[in-house]
C-alpha atoms as a PDB file:
ATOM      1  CA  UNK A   1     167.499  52.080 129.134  1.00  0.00           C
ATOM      2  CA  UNK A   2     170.474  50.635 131.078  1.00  0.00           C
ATOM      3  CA  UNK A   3     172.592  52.251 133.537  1.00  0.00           C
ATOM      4  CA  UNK A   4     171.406  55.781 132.842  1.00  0.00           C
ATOM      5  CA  UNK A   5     173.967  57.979 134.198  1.00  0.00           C
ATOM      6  CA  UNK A   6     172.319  61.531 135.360  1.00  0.00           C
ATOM      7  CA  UNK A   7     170.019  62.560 138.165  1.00  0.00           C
ATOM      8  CA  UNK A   8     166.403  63.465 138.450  1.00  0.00           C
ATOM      9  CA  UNK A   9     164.974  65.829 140.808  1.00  0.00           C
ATOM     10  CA  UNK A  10     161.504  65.566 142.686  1.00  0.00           C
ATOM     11  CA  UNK A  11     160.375  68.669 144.307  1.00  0.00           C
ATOM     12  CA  UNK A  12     158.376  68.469 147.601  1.00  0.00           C
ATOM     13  CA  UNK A  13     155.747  70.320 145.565  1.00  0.00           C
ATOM     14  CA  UNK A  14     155.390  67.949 143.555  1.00  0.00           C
ATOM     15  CA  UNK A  15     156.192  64.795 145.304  1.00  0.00           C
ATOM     16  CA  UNK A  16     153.252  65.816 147.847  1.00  0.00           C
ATOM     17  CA  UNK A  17     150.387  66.697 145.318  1.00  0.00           C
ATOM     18  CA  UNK A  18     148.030  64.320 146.003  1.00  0.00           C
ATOM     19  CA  UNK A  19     146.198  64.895 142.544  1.00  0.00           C
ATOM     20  CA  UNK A  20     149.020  63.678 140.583  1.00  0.00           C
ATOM     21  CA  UNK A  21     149.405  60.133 140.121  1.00  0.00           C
ATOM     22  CA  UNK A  22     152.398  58.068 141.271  1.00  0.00           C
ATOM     23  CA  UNK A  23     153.598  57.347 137.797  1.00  0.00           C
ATOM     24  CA  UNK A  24     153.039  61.152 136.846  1.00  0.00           C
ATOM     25  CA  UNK A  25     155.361  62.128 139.579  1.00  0.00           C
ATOM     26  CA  UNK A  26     158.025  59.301 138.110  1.00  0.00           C
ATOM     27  CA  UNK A  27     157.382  61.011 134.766  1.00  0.00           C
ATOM     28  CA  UNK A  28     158.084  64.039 135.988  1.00  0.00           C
ATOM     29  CA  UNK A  29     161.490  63.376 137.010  1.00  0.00           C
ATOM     30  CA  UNK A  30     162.396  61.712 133.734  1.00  0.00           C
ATOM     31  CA  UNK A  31     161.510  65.312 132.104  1.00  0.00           C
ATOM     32  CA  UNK A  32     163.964  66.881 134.745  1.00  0.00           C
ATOM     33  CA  UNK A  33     166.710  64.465 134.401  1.00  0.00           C
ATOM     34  CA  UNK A  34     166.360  64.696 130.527  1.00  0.00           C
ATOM     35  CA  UNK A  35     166.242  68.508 130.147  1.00  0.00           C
ATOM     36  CA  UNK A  36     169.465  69.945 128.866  1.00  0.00           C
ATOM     37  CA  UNK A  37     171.745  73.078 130.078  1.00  0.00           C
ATOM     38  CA  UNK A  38     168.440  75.699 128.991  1.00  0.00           C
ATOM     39  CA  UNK A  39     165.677  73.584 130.819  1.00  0.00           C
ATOM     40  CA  UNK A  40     164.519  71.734 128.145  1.00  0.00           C
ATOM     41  CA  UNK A  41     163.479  68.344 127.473  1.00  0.00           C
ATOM     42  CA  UNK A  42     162.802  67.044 123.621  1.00  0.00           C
ATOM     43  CA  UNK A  43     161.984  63.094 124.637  1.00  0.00           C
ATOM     44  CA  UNK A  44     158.924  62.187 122.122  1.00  0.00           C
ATOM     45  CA  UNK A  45     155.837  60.560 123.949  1.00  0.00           C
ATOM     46  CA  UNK A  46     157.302  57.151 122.368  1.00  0.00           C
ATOM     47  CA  UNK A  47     160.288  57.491 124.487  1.00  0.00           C
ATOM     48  CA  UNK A  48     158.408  57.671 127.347  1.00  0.00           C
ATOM     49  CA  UNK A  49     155.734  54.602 126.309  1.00  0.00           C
ATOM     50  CA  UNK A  50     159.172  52.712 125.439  1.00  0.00           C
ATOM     51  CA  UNK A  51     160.637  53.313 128.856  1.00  0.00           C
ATOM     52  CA  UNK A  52     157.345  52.802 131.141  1.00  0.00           C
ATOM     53  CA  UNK A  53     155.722  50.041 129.160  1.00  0.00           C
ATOM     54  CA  UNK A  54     152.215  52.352 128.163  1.00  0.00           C
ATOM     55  CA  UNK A  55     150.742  53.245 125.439  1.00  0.00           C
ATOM     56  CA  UNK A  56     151.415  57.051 123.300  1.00  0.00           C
ATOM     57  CA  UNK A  57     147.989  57.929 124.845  1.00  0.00           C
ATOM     58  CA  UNK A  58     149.030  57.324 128.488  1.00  0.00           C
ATOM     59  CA  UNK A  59     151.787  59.704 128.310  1.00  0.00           C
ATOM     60  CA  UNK A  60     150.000  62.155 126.622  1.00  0.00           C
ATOM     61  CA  UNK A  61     147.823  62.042 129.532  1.00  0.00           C
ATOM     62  CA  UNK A  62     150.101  62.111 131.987  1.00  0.00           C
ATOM     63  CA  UNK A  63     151.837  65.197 130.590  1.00  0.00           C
ATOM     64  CA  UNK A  64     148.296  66.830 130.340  1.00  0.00           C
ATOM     65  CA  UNK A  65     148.058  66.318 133.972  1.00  0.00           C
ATOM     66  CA  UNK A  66     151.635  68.025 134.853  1.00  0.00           C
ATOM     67  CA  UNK A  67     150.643  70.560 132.511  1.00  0.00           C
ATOM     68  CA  UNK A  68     147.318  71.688 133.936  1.00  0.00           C
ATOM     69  CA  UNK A  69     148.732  71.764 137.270  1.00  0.00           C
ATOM     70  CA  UNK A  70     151.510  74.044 136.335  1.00  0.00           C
ATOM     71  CA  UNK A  71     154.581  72.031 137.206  1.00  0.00           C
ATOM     72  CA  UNK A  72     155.455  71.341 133.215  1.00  0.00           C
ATOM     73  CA  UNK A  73     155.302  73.542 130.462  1.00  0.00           C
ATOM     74  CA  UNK A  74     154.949  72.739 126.696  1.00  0.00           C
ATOM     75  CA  UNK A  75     155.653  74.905 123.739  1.00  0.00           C
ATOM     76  CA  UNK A  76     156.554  73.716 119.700  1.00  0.00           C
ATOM     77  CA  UNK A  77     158.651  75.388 118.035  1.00  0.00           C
ATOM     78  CA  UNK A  78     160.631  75.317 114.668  1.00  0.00           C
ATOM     79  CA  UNK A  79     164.102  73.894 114.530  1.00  0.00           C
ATOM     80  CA  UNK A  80     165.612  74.331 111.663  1.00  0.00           C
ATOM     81  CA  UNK A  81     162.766  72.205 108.670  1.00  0.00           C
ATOM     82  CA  UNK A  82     161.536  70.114 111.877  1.00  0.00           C
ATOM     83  CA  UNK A  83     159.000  70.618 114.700  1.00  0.00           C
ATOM     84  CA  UNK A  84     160.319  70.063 118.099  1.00  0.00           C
ATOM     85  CA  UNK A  85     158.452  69.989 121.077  1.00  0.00           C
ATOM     86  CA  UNK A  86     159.892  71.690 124.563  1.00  0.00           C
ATOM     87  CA  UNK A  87     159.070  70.392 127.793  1.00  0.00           C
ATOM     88  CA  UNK A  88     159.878  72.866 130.676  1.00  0.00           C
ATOM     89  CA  UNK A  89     159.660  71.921 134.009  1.00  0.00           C
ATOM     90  CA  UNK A  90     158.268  74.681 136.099  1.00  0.00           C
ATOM     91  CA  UNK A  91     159.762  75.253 140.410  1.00  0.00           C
ATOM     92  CA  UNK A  92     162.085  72.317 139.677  1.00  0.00           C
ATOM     93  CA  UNK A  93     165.178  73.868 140.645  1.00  0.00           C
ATOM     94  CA  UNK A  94     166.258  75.441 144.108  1.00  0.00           C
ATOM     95  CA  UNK A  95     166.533  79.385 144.216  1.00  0.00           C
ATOM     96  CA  UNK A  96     169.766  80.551 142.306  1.00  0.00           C
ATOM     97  CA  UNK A  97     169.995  78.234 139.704  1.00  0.00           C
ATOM     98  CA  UNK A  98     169.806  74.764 138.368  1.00  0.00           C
ATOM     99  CA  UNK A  99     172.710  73.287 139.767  1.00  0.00           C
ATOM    100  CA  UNK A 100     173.284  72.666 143.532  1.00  0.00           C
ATOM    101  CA  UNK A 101     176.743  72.734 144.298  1.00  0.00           C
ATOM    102  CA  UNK A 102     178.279  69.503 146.011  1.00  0.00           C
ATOM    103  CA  UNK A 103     179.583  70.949 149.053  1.00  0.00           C
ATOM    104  CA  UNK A 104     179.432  67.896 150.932  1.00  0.00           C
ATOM    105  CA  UNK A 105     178.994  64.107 149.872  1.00  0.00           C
ATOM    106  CA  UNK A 106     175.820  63.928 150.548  1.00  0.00           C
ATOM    107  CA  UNK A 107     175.185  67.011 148.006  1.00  0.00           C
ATOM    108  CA  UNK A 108     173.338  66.092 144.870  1.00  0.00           C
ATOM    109  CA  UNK A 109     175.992  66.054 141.679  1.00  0.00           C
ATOM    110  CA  UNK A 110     175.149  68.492 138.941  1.00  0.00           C
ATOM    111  CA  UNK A 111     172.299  67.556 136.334  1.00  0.00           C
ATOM    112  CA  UNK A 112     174.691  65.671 133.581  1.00  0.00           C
ATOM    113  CA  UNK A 113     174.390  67.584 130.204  1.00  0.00           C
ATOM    114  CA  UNK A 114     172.702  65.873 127.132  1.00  0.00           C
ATOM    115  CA  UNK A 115     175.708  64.565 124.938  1.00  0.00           C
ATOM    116  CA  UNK A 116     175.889  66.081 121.572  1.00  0.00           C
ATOM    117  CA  UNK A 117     174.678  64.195 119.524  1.00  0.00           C
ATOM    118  CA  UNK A 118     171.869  62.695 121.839  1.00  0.00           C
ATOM    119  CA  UNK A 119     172.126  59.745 122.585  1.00  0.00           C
ATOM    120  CA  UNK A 120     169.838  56.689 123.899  1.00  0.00           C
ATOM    121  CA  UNK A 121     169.286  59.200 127.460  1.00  0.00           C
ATOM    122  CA  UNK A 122     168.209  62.216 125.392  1.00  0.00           C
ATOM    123  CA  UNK A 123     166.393  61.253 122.475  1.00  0.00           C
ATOM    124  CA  UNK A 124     164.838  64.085 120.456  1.00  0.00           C
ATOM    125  CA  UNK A 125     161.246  63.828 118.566  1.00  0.00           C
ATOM    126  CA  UNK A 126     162.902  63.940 115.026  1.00  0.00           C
ATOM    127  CA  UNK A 127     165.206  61.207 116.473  1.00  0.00           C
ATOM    128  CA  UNK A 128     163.975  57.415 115.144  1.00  0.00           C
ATOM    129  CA  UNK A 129     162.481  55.864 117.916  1.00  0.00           C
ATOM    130  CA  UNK A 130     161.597  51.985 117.611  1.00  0.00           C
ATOM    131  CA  UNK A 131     158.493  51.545 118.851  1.00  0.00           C
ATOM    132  CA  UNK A 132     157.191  48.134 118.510  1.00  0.00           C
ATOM    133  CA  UNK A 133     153.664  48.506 119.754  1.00  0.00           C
ATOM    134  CA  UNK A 134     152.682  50.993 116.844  1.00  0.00           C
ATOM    135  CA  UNK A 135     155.910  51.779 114.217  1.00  0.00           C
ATOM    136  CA  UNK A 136     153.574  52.745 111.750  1.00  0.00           C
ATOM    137  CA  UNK A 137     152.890  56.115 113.432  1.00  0.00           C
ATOM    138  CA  UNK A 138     156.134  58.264 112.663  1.00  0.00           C
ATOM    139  CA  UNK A 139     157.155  60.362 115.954  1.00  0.00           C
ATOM    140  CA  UNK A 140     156.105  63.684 113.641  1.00  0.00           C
ATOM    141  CA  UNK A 141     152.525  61.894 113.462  1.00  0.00           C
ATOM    142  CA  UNK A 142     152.875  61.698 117.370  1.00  0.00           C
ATOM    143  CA  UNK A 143     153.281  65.294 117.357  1.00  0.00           C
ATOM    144  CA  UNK A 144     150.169  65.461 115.762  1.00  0.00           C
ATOM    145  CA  UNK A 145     147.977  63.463 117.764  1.00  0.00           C
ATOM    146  CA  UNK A 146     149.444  65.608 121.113  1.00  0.00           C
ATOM    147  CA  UNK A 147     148.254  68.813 119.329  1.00  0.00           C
ATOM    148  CA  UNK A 148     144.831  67.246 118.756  1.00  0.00           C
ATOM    149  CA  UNK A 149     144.505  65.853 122.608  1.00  0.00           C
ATOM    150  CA  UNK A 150     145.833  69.173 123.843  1.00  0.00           C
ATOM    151  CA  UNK A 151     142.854  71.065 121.932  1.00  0.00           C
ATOM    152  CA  UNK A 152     140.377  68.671 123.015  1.00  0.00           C
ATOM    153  CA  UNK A 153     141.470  68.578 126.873  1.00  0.00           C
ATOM    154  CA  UNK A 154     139.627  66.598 129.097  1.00  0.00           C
ATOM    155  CA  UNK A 155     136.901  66.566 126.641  1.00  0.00           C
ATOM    156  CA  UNK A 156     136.911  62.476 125.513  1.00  0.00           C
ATOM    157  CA  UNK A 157     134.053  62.870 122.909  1.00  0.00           C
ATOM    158  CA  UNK A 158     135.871  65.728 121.162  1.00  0.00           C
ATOM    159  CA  UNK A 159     139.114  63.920 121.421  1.00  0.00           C
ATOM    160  CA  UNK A 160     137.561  60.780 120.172  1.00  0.00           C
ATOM    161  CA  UNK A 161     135.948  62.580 116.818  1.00  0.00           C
ATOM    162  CA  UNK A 162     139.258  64.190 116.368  1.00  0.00           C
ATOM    163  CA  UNK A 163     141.000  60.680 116.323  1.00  0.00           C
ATOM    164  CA  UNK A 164     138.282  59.284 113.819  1.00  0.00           C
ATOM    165  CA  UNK A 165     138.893  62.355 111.677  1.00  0.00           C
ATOM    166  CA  UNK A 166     142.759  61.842 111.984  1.00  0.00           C
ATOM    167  CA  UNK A 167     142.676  57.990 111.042  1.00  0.00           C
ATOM    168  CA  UNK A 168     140.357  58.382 108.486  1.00  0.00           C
ATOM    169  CA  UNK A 169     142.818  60.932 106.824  1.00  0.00           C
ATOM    170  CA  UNK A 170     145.428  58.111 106.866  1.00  0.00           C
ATOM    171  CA  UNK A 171     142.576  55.363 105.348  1.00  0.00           C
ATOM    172  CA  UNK A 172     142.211  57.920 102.377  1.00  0.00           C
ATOM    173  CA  UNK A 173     146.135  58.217 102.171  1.00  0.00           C
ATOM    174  CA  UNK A 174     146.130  61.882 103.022  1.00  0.00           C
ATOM    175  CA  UNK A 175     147.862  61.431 106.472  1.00  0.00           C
ATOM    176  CA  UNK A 176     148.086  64.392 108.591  1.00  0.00           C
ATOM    177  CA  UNK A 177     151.137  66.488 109.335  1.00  0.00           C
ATOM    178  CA  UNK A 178     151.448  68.222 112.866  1.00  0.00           C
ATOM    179  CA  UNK A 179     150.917  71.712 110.650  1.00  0.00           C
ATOM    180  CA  UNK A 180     147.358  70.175 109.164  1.00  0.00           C
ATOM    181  CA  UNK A 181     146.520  69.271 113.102  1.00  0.00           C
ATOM    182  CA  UNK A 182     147.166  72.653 113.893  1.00  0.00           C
ATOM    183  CA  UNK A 183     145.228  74.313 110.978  1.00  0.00           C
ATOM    184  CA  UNK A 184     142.297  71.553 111.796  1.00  0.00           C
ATOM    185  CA  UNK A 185     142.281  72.962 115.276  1.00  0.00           C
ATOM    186  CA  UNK A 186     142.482  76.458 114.627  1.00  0.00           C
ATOM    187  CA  UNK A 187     139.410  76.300 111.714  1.00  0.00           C
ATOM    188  CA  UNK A 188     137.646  74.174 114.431  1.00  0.00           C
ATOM    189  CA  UNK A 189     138.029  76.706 116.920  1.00  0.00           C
ATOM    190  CA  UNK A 190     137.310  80.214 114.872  1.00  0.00           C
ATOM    191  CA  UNK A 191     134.181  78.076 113.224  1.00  0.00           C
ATOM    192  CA  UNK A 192     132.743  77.042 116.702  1.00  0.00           C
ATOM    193  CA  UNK A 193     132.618  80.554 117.632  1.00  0.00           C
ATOM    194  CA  UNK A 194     131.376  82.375 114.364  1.00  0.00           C
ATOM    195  CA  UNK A 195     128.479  80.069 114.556  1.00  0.00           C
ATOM    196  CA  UNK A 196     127.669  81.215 118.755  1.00  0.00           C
ATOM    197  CA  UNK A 197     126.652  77.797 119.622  1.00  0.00           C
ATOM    198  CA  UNK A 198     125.649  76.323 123.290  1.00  0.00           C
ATOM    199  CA  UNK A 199     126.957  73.146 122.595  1.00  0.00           C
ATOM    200  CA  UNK A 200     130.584  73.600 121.290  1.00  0.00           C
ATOM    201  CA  UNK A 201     131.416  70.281 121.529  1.00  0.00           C
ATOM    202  CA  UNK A 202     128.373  69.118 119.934  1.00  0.00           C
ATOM    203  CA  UNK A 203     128.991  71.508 116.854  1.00  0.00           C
ATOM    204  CA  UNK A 204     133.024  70.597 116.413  1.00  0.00           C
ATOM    205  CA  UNK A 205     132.028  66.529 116.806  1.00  0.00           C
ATOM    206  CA  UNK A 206     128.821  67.473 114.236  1.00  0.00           C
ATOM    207  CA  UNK A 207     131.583  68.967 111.665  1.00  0.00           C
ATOM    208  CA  UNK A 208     134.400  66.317 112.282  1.00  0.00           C
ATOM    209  CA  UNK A 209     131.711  63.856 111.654  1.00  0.00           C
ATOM    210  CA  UNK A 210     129.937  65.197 108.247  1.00  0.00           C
ATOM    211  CA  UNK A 211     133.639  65.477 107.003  1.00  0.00           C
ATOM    212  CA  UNK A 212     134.346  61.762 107.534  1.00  0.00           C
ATOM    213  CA  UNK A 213     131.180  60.942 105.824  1.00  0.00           C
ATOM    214  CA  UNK A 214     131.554  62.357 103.047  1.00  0.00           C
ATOM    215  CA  UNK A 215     135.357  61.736 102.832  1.00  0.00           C
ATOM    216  CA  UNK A 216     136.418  65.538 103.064  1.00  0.00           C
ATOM    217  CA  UNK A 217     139.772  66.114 103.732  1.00  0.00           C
ATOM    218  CA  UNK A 218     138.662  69.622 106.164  1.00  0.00           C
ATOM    219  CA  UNK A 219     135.795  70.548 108.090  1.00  0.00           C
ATOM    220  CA  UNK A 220     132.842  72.928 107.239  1.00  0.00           C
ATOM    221  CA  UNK A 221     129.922  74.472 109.134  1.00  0.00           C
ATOM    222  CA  UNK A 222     127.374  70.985 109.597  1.00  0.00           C
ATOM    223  CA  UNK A 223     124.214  71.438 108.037  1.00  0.00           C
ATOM    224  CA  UNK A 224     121.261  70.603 110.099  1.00  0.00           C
ATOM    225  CA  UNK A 225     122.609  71.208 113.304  1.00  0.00           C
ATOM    226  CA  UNK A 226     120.685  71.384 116.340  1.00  0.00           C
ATOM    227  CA  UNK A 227     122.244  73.734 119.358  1.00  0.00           C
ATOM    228  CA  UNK A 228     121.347  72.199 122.419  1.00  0.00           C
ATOM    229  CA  UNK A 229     122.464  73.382 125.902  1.00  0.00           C
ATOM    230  CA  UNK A 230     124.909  70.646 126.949  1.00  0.00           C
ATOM    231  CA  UNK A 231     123.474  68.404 129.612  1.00  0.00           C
ATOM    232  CA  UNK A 232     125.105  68.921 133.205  1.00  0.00           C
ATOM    233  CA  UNK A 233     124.259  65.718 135.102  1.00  0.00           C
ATOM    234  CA  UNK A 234     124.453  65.912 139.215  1.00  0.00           C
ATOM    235  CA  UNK A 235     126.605  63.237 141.034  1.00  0.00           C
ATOM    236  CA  UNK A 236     122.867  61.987 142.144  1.00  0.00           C
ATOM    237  CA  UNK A 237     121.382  61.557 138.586  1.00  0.00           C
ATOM    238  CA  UNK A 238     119.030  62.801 136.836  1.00  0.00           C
ATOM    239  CA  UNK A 239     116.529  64.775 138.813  1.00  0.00           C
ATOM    240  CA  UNK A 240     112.938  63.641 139.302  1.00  0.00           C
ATOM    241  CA  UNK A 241     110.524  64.577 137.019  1.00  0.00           C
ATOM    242  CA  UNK A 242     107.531  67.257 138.231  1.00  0.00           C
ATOM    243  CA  UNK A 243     104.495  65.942 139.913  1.00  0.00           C
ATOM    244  CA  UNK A 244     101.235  66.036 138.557  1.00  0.00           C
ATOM    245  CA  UNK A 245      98.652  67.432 141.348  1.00  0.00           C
ATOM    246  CA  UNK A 246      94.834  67.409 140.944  1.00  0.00           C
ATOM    247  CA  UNK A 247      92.688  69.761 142.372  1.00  0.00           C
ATOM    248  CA  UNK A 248      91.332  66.974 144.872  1.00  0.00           C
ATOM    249  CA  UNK A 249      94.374  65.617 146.085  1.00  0.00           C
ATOM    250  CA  UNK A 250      96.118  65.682 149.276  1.00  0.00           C
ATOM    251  CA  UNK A 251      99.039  67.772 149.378  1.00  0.00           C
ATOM    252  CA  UNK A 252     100.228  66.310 152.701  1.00  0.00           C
ATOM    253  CA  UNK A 253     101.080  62.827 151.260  1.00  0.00           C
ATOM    254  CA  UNK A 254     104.097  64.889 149.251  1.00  0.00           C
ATOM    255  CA  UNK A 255     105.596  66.023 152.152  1.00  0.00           C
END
């Protein structure tokens, strides 16, 4: 992007946080200098990999991690036939309003507008993007892997299953549409709890799993599935297992 020609705003909320990441912060003032006259910014996560040099999954995390800490919000919606996705920033702008008014000349301008039609500064996610690192993934397939890393969270061996079950849609030629991630999801979800499992994760991965397998195109209930509590492991590993004391030992020598 040359010469970009609006402003970006960085909070001392934010720009203090010490659990967000230096390039989160940077990201975070792309999404306020791209957010139009309502608040909101449409960039696609290959915008962002474009402009920053990462990969889709990067800024998917990175957006997780403004999300969960409540300075970003993120909301689809409908627009017209296409899905859109809204990114919000949350506290960005002073008390009042968005705009500060330049009262002096060291007074921040105005937030430029997005141009109509958007242009290389806004792009929106039903906007072709060229993204050389992966342009076999459409920007409404991007869409679709953010729903599925938004479901899974933090959880990596959910979010990995959910990837296998996603590319192995796309090696059978049934790719999936954001509207399939969300109905994948949503089954996941209301089967999961139905079955009153310990070990959700388990139970969804178990599912995603038997479906690949044998080359279904949804999930079902997995037969022969073993609940399990999940295993919480301290930062000092696994604890030591119970002694064995005879009736003629010394007690002393455990203490």
């Amino acid at each position: 992007m040359d010469n970009p020609g609006y402003y970006a705003i960085l909070p001392a909320n934010v720009r203090y946080d010490n659990r967000l990441k230096a390039a989160e912060k940077i990201l975070y003032c792309e999404i306020t200098a791209l957010s139009d006259a309502n608040g909101y910014c449409h960039a696609g996560n290959g915008y962002f990999a474009d402009l920053y040099g990462v990969d889709d999954s990067t800024i998917r995390r990175w957006i997780r991690s403004l999300k969960n800490l409540g300075y970003v919000d993120v909301v689809y919606c409908m627009e017209g036939d296409a899905q859109q996705r809204r990114i919000t920033p949350c506290g960005a702008y002073p008390e009042g309003g968005h705009d500060v008014p330049a009262s002096g000349k060291n007074a921040r301008p105005p937030r430029a507008k997005m141009p109509d039609p958007p242009g290389q500064n806004c792009p929106h996610n039903n906007t072709s993007i060229n993204n050389t690192r992966d342009n076999n993934i459409s920007a409404g397939a991007r869409e679709g892997l953010d729903v599925l890393d938004e479901f899974a969270g933090e959880d990596r061996t959910l979010q990995d299953a959910l990837h296998a079950f996603y590319d192995n849609r796309r090696e059978i030629k049934k790719p999936m549409t954001r509207r399939a991630c969300v109905v994948l999801c949503t089954t996941l979800s209301k089967m999961v709890s139905d079955a009153k499992v310990k070990d959700r994760t388990g139970y969804m991965v178990a599912a995603l799993n038997e479906s690949i397998m044998n080359g279904w195109q949804g999930v079902f209930a997995p037969k022969d599935f073993v609940d399990r509590a999940p295993v919480v492991h301290s930062p000092g590993g696994a604890a030591p297992a119970p002694r064995q004391i005879g009736p003629d030992d010394d007690i002393s020598q455990y203490f």
